[in-house]
N, C-alpha and C. Protein backbone atom coordinates (compact mmCIF):
# COMPACT_ATOMS: atom_id res chain seq x y z
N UNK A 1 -14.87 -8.71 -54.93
CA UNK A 1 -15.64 -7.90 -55.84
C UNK A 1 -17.12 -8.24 -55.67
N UNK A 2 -18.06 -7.33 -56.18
CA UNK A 2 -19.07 -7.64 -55.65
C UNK A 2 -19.99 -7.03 -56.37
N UNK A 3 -20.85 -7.91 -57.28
CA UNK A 3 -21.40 -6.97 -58.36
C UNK A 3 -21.05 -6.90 -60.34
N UNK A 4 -21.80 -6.53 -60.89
CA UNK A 4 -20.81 -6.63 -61.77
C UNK A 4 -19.86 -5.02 -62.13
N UNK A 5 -18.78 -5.24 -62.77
CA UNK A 5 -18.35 -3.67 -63.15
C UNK A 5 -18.93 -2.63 -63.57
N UNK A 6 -18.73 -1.40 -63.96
CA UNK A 6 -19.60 -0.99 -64.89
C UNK A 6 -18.81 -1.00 -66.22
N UNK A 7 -17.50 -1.22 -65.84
CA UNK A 7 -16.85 -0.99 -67.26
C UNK A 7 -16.81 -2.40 -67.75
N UNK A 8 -17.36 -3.80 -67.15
CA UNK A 8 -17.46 -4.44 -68.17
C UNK A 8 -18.63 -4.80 -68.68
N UNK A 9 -19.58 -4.13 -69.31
CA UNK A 9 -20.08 -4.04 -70.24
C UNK A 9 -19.99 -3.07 -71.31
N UNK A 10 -19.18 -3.40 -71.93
CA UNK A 10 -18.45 -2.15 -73.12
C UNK A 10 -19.36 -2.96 -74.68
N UNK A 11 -19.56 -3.90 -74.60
CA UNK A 11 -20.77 -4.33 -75.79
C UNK A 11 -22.05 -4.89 -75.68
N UNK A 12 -22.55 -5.15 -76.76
CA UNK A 12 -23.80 -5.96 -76.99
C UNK A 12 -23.64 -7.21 -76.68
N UNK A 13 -22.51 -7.64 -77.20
CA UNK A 13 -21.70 -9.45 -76.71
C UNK A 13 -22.06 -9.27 -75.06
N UNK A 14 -21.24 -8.43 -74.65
CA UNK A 14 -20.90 -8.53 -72.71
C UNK A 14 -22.80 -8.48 -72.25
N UNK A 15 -23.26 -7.13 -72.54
CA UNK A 15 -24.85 -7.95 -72.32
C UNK A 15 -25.73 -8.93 -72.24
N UNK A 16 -25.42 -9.48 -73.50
CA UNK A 16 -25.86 -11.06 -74.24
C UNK A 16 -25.47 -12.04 -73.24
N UNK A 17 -23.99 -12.41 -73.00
CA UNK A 17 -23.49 -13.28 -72.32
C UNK A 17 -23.68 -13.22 -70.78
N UNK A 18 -23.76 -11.98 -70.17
CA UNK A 18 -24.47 -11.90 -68.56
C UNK A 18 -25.48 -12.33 -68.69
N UNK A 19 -27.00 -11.62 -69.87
CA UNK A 19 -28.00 -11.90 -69.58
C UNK A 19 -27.92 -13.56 -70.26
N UNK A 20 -27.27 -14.42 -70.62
CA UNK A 20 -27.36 -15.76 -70.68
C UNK A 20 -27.24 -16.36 -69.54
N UNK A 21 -25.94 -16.43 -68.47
CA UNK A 21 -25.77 -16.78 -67.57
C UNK A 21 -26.80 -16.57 -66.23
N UNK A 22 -27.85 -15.21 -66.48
CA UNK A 22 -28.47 -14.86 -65.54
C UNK A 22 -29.47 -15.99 -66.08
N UNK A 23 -30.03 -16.28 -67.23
CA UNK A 23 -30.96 -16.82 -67.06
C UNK A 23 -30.80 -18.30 -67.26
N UNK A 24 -29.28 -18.63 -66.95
CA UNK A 24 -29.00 -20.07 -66.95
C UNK A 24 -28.76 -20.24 -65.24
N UNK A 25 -28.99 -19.36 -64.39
CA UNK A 25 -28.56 -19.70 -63.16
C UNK A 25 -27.32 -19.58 -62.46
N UNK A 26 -26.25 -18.64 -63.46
CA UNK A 26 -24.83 -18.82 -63.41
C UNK A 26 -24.77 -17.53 -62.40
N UNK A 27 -25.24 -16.63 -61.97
CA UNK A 27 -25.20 -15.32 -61.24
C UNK A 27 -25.61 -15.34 -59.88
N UNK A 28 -25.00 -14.33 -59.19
CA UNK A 28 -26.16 -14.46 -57.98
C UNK A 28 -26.95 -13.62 -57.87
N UNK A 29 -27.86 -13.32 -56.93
CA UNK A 29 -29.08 -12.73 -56.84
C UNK A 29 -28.61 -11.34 -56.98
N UNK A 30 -27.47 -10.97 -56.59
CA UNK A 30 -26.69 -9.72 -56.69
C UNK A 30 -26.38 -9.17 -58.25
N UNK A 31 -25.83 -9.51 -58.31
CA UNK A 31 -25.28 -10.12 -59.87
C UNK A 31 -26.58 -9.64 -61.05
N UNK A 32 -27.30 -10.62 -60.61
CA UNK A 32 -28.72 -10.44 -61.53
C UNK A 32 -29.54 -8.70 -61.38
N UNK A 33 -29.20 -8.38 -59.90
CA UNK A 33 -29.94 -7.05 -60.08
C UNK A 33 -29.32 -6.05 -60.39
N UNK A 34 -27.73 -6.48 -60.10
CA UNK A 34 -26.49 -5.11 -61.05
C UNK A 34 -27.22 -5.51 -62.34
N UNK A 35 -27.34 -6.49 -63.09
CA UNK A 35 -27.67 -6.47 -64.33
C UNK A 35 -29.13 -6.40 -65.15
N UNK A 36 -30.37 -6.05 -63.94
CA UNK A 36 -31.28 -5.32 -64.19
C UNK A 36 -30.92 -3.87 -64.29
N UNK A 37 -30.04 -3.05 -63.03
CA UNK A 37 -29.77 -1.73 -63.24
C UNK A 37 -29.02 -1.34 -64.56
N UNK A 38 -28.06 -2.26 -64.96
CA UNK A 38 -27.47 -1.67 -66.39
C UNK A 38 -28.33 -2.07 -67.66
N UNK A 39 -29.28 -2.77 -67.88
CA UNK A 39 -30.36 -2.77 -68.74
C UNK A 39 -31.15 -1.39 -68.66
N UNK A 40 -31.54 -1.06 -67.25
CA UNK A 40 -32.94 -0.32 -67.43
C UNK A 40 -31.92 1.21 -67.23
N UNK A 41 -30.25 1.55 -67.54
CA UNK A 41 -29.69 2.66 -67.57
C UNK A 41 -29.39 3.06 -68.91
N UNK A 42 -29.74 1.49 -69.64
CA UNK A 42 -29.32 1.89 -71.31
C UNK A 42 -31.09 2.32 -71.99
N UNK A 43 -32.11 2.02 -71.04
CA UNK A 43 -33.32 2.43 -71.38
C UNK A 43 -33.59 4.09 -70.62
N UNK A 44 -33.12 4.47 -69.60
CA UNK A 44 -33.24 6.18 -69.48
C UNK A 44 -32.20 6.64 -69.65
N UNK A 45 -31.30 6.09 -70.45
CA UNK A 45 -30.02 7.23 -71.04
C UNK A 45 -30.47 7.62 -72.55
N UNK A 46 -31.54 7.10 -72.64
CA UNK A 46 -32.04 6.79 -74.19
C UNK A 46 -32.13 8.29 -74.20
N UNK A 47 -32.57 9.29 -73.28
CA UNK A 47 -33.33 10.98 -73.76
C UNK A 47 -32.50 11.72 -73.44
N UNK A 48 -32.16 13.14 -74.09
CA UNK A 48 -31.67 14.28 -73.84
C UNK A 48 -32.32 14.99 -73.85
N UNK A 49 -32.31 16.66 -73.37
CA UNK A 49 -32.80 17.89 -73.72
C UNK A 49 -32.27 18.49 -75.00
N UNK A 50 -33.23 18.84 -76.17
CA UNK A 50 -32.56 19.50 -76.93
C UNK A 50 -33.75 20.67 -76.88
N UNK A 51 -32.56 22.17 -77.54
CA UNK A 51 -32.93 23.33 -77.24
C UNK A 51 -34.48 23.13 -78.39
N UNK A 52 -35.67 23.64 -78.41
CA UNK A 52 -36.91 24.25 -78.55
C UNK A 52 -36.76 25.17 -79.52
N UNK A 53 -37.04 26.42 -78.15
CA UNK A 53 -37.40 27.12 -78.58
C UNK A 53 -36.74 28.35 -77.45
N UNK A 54 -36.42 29.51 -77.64
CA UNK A 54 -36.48 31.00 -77.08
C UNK A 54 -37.99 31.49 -76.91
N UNK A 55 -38.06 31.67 -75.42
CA UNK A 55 -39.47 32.04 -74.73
C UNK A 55 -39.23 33.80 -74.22
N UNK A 56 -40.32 34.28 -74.62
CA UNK A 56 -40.54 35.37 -74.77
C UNK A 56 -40.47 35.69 -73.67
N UNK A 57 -40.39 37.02 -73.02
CA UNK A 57 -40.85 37.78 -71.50
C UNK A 57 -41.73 37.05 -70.89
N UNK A 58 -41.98 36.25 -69.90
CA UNK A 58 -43.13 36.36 -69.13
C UNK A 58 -43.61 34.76 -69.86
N UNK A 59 -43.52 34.75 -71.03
CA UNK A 59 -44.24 33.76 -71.79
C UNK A 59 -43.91 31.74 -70.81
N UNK A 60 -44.79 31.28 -70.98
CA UNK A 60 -44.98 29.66 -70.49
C UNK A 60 -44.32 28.70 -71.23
N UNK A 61 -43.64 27.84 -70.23
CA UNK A 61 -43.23 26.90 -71.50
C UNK A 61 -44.74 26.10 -71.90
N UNK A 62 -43.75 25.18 -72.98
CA UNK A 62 -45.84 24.21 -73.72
C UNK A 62 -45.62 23.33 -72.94
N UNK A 63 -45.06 22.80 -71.36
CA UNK A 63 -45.49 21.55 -70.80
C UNK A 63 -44.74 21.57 -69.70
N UNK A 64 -44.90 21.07 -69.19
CA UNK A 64 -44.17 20.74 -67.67
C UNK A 64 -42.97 20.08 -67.74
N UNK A 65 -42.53 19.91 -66.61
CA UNK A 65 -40.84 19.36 -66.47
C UNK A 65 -41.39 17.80 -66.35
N UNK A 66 -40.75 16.67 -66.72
CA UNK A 66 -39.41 16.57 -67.02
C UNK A 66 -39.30 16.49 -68.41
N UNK A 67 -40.86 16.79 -69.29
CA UNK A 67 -40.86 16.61 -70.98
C UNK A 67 -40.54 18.38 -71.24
N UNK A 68 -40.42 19.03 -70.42
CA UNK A 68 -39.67 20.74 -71.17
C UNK A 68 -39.03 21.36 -70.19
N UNK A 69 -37.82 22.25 -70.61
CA UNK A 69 -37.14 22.26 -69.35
C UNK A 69 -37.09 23.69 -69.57
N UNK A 70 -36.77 24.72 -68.90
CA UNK A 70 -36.39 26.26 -69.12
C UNK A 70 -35.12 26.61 -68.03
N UNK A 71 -34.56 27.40 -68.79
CA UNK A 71 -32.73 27.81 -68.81
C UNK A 71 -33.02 29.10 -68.94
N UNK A 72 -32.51 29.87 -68.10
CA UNK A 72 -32.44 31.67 -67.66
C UNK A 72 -30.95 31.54 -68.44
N UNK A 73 -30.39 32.46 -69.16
CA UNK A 73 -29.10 32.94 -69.44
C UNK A 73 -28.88 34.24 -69.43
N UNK A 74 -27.70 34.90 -68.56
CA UNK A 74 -27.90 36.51 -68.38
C UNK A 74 -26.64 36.35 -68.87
N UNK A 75 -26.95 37.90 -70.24
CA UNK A 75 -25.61 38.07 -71.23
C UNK A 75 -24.92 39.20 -69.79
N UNK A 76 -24.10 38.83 -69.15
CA UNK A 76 -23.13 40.19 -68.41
C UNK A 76 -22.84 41.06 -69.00
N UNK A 77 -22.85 41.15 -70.44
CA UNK A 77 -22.60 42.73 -71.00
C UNK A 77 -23.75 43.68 -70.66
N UNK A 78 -24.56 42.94 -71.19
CA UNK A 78 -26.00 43.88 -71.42
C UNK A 78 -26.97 43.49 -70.19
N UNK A 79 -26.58 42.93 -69.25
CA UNK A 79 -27.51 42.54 -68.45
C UNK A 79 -29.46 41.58 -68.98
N UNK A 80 -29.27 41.56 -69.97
CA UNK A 80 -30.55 40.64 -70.43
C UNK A 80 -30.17 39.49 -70.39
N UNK A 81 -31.61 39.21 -70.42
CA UNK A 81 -31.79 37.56 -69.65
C UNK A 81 -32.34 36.51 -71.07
N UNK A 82 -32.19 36.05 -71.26
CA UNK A 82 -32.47 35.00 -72.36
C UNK A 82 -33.29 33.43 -71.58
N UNK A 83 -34.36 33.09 -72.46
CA UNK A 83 -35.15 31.98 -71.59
C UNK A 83 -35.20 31.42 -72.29
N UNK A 84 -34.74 30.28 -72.57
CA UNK A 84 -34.72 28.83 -73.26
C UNK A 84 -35.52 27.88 -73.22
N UNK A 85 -36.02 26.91 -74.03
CA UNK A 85 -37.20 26.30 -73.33
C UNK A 85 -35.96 25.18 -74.16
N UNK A 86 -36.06 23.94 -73.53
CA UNK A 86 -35.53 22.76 -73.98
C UNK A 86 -36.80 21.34 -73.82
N UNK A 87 -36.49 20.77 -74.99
CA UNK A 87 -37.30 19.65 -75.02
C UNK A 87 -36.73 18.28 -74.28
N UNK A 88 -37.39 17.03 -73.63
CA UNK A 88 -36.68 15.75 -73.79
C UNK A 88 -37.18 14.78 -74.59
N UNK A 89 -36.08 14.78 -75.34
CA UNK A 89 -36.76 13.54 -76.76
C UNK A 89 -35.36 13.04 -76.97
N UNK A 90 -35.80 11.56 -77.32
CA UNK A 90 -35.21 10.22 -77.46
C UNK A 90 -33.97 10.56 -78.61
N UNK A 91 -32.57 10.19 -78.48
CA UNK A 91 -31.39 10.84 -79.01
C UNK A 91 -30.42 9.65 -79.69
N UNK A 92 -30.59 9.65 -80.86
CA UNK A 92 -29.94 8.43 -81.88
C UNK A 92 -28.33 8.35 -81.04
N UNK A 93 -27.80 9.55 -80.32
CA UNK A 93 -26.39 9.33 -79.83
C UNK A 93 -26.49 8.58 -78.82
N UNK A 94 -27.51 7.73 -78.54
CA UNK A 94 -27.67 7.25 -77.00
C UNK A 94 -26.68 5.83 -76.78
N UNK A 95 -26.37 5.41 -75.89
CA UNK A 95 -25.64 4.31 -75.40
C UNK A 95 -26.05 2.79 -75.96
N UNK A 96 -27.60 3.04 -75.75
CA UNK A 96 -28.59 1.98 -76.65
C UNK A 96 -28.67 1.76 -77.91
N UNK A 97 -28.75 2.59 -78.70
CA UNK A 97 -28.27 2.86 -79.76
C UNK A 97 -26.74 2.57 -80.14
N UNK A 98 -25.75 2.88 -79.70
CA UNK A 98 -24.44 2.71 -80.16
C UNK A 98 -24.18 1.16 -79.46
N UNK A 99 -25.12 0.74 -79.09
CA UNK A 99 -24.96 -1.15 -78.85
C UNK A 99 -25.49 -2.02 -79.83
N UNK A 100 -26.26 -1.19 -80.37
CA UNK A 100 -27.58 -1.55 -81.44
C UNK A 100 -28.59 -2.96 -80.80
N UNK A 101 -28.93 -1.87 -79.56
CA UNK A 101 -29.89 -2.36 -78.89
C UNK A 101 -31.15 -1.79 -79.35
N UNK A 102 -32.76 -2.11 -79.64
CA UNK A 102 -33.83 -1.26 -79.46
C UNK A 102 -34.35 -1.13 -78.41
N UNK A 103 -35.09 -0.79 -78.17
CA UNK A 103 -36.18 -0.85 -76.60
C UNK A 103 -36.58 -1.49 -76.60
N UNK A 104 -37.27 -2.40 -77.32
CA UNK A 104 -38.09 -3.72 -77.21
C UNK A 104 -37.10 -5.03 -76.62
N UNK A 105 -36.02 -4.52 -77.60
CA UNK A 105 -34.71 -5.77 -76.50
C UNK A 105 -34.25 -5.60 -75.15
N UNK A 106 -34.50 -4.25 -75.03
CA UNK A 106 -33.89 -4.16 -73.46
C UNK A 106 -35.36 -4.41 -72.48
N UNK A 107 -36.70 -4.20 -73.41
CA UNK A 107 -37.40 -4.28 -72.23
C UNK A 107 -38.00 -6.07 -72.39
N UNK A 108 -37.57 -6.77 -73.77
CA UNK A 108 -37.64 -8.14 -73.29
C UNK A 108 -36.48 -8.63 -72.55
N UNK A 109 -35.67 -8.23 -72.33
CA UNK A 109 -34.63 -9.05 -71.17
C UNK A 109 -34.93 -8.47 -69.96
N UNK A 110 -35.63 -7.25 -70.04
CA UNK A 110 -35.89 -6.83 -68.03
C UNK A 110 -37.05 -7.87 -68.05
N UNK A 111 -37.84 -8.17 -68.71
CA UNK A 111 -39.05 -9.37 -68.47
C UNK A 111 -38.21 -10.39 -68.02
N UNK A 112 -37.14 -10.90 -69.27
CA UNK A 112 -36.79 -12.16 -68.87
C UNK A 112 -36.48 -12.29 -67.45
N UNK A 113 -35.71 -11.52 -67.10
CA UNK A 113 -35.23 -11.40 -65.69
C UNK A 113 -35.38 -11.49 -64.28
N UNK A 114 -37.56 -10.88 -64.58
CA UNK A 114 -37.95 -10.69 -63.49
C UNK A 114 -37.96 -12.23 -62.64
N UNK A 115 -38.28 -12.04 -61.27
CA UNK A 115 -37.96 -13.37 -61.11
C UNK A 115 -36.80 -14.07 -60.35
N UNK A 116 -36.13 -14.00 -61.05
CA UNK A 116 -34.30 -14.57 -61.19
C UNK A 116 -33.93 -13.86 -59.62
């Protein structure tokens, strides 16, 4: 095996206890950077798109991609097209959240880490 799983980190405990061992020396260099990538995946799983707003004919979204997104939908009955504008903002359902991690904890253990 080679790496850590992804399915074992199913808690805040399994986090805690890797990032102890990483910074007791117990990991290897491998090890330590699987467990930078699953830190900094519970920090960009943090955002979703949620729907805005309905954009008019022709009309602009208010910002560029990757903070607004736009979605064409053609009803096949009627042949019209529907334009969606979707936002990305930070989503209480997030993975980070359901660990009852904040951001400040995940981004003091990618500090701790660096290094290692």
């Amino acid at each position: 095996m080679r790496g850590i799983p992804r399915n074992q980190l199913k808690t805040r405990a399994d986090f805690m206890l890797l990032q102890e061992a990483a910074l007791a020396g117990e990991l290897r260099p491998y090890e330590v950077a699987d467990l930078r990538r699953h830190w900094q995946a519970l920090l960009d799983g943090r955002f979703a798109y949620e729907v805005d707003r309905v954009l008019d004919e022709g009309e602009a979204p208010d910002g560029e991609e990757p903070e607004y997104r736009v979605m064409t939908d053609e009803d096949e009955a009627s042949g019209e097209a529907t334009r969606t504008q979707y936002r990305l903002v930070e989503t209480e359902c997030s993975r980070l959240v359901r660990l009852g991690f904040e951001v400040e904890d995940v981004e003091a253990a990618l500090a701790q880490l660096e290094g290692k």
